[in-house]
PDB file of N, CA and C in Angstrom:
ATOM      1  N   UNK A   1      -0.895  -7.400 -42.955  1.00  0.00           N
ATOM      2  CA  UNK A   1      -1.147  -7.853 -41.607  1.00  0.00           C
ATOM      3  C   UNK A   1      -0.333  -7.001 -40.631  1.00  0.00           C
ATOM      4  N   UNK A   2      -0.821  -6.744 -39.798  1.00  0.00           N
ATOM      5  CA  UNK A   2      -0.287  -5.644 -38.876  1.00  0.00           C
ATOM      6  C   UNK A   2      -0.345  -6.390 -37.254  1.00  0.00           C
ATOM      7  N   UNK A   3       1.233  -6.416 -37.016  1.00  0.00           N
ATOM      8  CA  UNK A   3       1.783  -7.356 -35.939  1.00  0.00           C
ATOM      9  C   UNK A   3       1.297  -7.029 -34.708  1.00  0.00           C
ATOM     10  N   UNK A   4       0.891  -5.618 -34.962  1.00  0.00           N
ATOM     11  CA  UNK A   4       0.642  -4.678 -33.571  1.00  0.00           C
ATOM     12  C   UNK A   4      -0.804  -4.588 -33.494  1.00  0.00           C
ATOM     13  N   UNK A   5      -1.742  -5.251 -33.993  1.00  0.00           N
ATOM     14  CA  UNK A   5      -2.766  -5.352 -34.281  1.00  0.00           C
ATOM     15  C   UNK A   5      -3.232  -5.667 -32.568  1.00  0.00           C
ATOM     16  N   UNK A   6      -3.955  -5.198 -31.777  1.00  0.00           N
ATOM     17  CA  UNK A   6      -4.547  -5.823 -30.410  1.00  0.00           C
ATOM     18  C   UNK A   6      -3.487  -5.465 -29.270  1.00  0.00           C
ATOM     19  N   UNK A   7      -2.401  -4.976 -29.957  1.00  0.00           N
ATOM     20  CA  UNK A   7      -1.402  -4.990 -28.925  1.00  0.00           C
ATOM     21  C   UNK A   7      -1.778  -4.291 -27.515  1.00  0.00           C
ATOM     22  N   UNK A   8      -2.294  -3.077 -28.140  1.00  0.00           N
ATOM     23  CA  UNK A   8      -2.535  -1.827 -27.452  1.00  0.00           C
ATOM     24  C   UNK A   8      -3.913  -1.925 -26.365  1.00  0.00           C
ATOM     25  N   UNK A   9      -4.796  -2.602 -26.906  1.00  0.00           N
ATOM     26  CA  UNK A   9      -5.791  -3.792 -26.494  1.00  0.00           C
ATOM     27  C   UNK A   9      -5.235  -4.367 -25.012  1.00  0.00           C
ATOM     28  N   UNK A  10      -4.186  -5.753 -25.276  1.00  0.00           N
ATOM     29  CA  UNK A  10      -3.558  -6.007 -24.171  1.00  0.00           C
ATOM     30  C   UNK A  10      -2.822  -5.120 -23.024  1.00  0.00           C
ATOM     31  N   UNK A  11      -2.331  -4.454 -23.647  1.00  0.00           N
ATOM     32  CA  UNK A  11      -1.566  -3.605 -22.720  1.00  0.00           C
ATOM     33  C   UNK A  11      -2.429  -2.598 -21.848  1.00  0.00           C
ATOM     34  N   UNK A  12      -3.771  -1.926 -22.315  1.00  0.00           N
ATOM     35  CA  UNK A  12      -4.804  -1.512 -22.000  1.00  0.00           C
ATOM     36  C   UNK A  12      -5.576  -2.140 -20.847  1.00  0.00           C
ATOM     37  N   UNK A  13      -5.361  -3.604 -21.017  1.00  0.00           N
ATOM     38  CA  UNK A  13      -6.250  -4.592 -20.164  1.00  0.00           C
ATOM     39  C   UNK A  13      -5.089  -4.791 -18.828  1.00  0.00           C
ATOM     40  N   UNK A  14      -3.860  -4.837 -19.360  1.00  0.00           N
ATOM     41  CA  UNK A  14      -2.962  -5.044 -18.148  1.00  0.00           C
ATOM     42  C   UNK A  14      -2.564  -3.904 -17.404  1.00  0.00           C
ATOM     43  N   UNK A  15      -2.908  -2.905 -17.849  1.00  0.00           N
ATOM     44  CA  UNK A  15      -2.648  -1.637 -16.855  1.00  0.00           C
ATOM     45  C   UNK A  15      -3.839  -1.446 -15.764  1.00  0.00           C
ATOM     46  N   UNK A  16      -4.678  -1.993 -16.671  1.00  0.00           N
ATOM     47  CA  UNK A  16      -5.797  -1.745 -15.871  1.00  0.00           C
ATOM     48  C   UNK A  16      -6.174  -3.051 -14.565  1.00  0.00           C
ATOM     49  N   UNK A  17      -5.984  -4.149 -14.766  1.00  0.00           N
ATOM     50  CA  UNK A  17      -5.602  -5.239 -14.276  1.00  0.00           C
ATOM     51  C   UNK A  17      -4.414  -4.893 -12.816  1.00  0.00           C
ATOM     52  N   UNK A  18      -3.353  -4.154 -13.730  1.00  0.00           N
ATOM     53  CA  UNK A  18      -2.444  -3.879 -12.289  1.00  0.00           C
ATOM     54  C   UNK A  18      -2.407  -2.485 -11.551  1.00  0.00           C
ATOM     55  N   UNK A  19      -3.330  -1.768 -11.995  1.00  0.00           N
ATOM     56  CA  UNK A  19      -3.069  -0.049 -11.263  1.00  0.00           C
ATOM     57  C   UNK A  19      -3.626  -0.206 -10.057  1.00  0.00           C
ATOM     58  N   UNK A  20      -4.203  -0.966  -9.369  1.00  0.00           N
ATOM     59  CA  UNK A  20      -5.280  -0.963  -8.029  1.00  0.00           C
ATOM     60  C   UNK A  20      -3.378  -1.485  -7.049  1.00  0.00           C
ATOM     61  N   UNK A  21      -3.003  -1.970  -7.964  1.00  0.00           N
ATOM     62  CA  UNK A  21      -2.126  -2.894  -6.627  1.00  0.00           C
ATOM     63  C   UNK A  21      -0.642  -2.023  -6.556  1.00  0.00           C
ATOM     64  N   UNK A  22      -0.474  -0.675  -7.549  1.00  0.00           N
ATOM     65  CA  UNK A  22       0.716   0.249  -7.985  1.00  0.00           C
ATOM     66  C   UNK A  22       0.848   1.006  -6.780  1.00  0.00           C
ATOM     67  N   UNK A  23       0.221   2.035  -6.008  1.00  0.00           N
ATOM     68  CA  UNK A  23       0.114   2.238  -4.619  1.00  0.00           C
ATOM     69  C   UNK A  23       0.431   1.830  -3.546  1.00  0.00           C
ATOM     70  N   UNK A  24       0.108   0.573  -3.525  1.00  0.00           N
ATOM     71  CA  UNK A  24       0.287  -0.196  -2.115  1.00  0.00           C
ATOM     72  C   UNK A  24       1.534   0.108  -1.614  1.00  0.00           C
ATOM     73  N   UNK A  25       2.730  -0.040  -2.278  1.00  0.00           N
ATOM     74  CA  UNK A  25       4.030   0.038  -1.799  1.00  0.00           C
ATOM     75  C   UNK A  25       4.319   1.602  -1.183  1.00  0.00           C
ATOM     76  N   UNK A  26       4.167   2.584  -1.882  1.00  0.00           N
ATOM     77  CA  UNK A  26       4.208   3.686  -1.371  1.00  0.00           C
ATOM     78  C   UNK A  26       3.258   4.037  -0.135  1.00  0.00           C
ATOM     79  N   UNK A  27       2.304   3.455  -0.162  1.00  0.00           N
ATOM     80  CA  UNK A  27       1.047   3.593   0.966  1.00  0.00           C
ATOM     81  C   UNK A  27       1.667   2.897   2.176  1.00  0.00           C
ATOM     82  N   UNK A  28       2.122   1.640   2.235  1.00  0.00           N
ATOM     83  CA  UNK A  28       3.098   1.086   3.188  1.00  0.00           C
ATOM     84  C   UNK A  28       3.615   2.095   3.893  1.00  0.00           C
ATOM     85  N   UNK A  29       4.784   2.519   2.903  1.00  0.00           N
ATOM     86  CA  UNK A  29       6.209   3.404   2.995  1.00  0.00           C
ATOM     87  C   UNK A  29       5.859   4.347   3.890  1.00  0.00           C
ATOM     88  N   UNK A  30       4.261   5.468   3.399  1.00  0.00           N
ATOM     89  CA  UNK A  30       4.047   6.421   3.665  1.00  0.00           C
ATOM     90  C   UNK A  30       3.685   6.074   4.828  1.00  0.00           C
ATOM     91  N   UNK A  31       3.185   5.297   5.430  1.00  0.00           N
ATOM     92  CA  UNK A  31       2.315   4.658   6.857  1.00  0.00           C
ATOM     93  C   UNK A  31       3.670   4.590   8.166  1.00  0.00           C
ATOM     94  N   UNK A  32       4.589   3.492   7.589  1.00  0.00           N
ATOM     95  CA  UNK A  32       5.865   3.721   8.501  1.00  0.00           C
ATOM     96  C   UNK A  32       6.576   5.002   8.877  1.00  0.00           C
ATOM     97  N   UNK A  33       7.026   5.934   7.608  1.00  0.00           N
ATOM     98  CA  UNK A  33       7.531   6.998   8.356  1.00  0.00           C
ATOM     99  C   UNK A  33       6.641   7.770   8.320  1.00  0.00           C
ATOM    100  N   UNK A  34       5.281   8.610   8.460  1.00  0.00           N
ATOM    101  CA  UNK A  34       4.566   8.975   8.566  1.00  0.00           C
ATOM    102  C   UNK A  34       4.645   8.804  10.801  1.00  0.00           C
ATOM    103  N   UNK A  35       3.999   7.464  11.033  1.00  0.00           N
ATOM    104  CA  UNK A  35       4.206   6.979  12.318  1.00  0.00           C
ATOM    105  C   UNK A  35       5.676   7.362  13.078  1.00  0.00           C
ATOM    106  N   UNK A  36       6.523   7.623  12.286  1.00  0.00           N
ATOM    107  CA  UNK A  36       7.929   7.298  12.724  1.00  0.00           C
ATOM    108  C   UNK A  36       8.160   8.688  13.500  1.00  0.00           C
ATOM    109  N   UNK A  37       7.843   9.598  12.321  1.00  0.00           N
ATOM    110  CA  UNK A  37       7.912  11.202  12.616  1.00  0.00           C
ATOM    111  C   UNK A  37       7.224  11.963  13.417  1.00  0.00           C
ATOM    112  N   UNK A  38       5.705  11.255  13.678  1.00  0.00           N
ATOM    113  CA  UNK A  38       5.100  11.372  14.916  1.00  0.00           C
ATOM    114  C   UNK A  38       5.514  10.852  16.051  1.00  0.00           C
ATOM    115  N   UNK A  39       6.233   9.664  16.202  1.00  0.00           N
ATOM    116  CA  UNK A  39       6.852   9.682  17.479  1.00  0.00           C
ATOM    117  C   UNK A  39       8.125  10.277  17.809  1.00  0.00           C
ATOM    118  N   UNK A  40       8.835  10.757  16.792  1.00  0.00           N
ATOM    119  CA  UNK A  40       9.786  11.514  17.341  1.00  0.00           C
ATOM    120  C   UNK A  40       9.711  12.855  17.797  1.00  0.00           C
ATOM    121  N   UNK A  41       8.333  13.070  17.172  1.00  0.00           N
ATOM    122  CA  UNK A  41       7.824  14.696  17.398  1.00  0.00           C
ATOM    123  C   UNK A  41       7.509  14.342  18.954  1.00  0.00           C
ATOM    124  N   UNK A  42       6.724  13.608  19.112  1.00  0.00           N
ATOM    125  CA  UNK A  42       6.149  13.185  20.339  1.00  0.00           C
ATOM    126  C   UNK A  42       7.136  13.078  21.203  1.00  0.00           C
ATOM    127  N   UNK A  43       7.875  12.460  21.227  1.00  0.00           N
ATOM    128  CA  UNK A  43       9.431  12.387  21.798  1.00  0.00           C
ATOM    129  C   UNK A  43       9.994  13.791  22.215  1.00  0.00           C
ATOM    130  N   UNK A  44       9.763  14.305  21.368  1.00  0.00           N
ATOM    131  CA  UNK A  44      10.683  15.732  21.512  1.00  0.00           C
ATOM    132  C   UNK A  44      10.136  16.466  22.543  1.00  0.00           C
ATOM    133  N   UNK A  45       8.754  16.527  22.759  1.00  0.00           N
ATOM    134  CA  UNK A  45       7.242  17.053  23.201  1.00  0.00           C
ATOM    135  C   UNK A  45       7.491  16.518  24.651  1.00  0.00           C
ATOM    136  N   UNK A  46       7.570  15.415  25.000  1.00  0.00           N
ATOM    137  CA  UNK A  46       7.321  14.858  26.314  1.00  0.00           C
ATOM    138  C   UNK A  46       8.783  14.306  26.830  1.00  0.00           C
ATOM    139  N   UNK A  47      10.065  14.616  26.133  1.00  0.00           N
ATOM    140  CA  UNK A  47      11.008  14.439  26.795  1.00  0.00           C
ATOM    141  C   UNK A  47      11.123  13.261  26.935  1.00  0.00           C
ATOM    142  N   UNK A  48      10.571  11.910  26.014  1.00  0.00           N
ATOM    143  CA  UNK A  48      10.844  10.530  26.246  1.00  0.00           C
ATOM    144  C   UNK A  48      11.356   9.973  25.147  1.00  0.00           C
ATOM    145  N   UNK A  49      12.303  10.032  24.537  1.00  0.00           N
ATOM    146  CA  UNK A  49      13.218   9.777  23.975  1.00  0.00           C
ATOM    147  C   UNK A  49      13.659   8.728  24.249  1.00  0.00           C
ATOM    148  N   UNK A  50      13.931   7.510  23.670  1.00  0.00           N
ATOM    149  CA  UNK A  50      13.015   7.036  22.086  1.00  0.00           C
ATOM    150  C   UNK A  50      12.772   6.448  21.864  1.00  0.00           C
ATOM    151  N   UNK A  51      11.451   5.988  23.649  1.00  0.00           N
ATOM    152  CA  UNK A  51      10.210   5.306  23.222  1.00  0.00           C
ATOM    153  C   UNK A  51       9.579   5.467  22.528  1.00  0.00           C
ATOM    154  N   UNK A  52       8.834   6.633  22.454  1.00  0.00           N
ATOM    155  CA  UNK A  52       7.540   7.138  21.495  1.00  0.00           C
ATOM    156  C   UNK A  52       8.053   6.703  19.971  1.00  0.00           C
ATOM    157  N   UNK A  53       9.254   6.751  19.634  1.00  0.00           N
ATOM    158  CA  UNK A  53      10.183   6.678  18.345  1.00  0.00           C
ATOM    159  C   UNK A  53       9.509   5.506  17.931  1.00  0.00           C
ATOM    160  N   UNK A  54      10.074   4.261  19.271  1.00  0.00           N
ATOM    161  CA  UNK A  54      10.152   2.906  18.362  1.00  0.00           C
ATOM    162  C   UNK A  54       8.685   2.448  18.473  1.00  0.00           C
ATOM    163  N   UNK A  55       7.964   3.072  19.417  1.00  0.00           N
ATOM    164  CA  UNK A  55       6.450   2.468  19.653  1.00  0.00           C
ATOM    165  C   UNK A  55       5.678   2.727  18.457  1.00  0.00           C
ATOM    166  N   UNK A  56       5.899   4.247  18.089  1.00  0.00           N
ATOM    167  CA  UNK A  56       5.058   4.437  16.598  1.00  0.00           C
ATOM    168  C   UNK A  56       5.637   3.937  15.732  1.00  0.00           C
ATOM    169  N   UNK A  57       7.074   3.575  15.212  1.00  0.00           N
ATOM    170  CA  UNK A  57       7.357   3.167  14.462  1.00  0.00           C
ATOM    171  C   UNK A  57       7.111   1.766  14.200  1.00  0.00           C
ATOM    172  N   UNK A  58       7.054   0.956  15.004  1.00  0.00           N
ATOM    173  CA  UNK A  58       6.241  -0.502  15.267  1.00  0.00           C
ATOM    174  C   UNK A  58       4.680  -0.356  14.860  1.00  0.00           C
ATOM    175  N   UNK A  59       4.487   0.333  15.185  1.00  0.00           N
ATOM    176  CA  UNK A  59       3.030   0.742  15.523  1.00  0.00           C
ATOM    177  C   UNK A  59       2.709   0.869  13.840  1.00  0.00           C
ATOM    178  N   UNK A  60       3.354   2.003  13.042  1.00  0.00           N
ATOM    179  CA  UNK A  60       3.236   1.764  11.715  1.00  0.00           C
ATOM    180  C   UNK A  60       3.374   1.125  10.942  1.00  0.00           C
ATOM    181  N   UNK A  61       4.438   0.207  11.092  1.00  0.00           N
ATOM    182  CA  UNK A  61       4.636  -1.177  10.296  1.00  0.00           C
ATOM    183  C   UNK A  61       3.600  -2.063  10.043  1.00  0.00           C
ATOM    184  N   UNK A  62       2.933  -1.878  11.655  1.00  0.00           N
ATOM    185  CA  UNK A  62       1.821  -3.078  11.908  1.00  0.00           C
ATOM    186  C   UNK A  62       0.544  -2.678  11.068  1.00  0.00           C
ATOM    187  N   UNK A  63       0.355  -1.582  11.314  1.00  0.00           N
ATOM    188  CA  UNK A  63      -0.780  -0.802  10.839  1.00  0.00           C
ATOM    189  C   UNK A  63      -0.646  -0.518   9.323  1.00  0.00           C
ATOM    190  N   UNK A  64       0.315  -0.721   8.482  1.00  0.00           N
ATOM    191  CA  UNK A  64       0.842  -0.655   7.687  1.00  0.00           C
ATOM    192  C   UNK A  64       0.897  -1.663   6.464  1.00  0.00           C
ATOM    193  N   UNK A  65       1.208  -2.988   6.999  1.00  0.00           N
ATOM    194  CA  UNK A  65       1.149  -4.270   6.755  1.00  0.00           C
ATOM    195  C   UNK A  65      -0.182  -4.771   6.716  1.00  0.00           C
ATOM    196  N   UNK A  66      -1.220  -4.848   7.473  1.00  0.00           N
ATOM    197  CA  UNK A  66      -2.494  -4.672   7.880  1.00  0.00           C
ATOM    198  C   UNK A  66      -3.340  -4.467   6.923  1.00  0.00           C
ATOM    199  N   UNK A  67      -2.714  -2.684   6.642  1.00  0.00           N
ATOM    200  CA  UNK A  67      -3.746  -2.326   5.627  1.00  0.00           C
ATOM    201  C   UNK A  67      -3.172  -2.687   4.091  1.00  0.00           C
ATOM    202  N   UNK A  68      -2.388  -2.902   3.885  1.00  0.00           N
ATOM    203  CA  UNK A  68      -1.635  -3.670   2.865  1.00  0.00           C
ATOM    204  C   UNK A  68      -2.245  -4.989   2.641  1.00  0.00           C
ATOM    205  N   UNK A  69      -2.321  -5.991   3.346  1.00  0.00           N
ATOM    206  CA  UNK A  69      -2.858  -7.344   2.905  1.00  0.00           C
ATOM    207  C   UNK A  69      -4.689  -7.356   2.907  1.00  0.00           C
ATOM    208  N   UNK A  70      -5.171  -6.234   3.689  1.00  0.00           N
ATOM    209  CA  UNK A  70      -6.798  -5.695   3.589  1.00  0.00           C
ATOM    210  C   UNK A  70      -6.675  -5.613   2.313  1.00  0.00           C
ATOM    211  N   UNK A  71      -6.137  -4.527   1.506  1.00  0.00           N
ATOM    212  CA  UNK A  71      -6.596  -3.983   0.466  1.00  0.00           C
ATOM    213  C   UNK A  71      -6.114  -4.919  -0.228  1.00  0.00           C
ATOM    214  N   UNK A  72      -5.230  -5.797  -0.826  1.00  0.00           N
ATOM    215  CA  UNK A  72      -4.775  -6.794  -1.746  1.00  0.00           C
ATOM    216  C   UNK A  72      -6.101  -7.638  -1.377  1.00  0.00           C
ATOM    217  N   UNK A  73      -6.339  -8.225  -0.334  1.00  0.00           N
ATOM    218  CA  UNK A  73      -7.535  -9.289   0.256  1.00  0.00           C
ATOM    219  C   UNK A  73      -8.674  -9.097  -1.096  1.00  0.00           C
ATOM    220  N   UNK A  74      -9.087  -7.920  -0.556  1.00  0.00           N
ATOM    221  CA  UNK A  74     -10.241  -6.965  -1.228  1.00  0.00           C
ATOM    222  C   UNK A  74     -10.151  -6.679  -2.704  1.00  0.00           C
ATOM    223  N   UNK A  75      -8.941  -6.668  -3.172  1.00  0.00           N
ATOM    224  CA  UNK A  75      -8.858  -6.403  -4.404  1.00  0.00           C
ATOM    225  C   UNK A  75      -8.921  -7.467  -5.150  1.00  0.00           C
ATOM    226  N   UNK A  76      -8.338  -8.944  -4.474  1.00  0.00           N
ATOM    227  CA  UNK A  76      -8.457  -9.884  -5.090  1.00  0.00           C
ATOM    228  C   UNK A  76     -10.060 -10.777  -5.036  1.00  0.00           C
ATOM    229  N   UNK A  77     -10.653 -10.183  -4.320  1.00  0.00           N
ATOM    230  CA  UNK A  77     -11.842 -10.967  -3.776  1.00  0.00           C
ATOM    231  C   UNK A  77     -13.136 -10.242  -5.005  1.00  0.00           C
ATOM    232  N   UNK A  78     -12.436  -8.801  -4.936  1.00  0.00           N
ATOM    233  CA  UNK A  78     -12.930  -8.454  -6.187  1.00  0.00           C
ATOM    234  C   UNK A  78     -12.962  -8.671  -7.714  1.00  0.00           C
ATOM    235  N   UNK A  79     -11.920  -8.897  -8.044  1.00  0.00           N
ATOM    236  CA  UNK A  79     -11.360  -9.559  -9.151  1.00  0.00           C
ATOM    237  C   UNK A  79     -11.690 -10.903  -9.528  1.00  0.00           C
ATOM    238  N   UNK A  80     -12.268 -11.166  -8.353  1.00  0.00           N
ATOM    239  CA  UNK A  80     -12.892 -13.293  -8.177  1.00  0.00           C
ATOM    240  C   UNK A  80     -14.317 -13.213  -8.983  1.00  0.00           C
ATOM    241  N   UNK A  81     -14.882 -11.981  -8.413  1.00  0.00           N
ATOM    242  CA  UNK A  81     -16.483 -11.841  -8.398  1.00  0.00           C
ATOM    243  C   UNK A  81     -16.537 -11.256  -9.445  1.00  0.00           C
ATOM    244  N   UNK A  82     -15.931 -10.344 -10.275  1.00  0.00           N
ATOM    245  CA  UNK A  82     -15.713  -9.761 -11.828  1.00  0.00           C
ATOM    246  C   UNK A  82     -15.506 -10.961 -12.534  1.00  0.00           C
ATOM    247  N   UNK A  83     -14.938 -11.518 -12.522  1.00  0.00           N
ATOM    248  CA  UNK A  83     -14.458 -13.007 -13.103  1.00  0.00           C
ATOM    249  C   UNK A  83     -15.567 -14.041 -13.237  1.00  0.00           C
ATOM    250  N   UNK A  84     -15.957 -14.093 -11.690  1.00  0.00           N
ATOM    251  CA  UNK A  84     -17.408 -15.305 -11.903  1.00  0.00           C
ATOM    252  C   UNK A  84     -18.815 -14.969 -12.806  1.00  0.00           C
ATOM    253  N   UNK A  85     -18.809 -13.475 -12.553  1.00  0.00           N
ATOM    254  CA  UNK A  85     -20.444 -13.039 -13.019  1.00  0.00           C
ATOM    255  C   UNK A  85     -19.849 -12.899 -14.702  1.00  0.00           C
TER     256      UNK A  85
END
């Protein structure tokens, strides 16, 4: 009898189960300072220092967060309808 029998099975099913949601965090991350660095560029550009800073940087969080609970929304709504059929 072989203990490891299916193991590889499960673990197969749970990678696959969690790789849609492995991204998100970095996609966040990338969204905030992504925004952040454009307003400081912007800043630098128009001599308004450091509005443009905190406006995009707000601005990315929001936009950020946003698309973060979209795509979880979506992923789980998907996962409902795989499940039912």
């Amino acid at each position: 009898m072989n203990p490891f029998k299916g193991s590889a099975e499960k673990f197969g099913k749970s990678a696959h189960e969690v790789g849609p949601y492995l991204g998100l965090g970095a996609q966040l991350a990338a969204t905030i300072i992504l925004m952040f660095f454009l307003g400081r560029w912007l800043d630098k550009e128009f001599e308004t220092e450091p509005i443009l800073t905190i406006f995009f940087a707000f601005f990315g969080g929001f936009a950020g967060i946003y698309n973060f609970i979209k795509t979880v929304l979506q992923l789980n709504k998907k996962k409902d309808n795989v499940k039912n059929d």
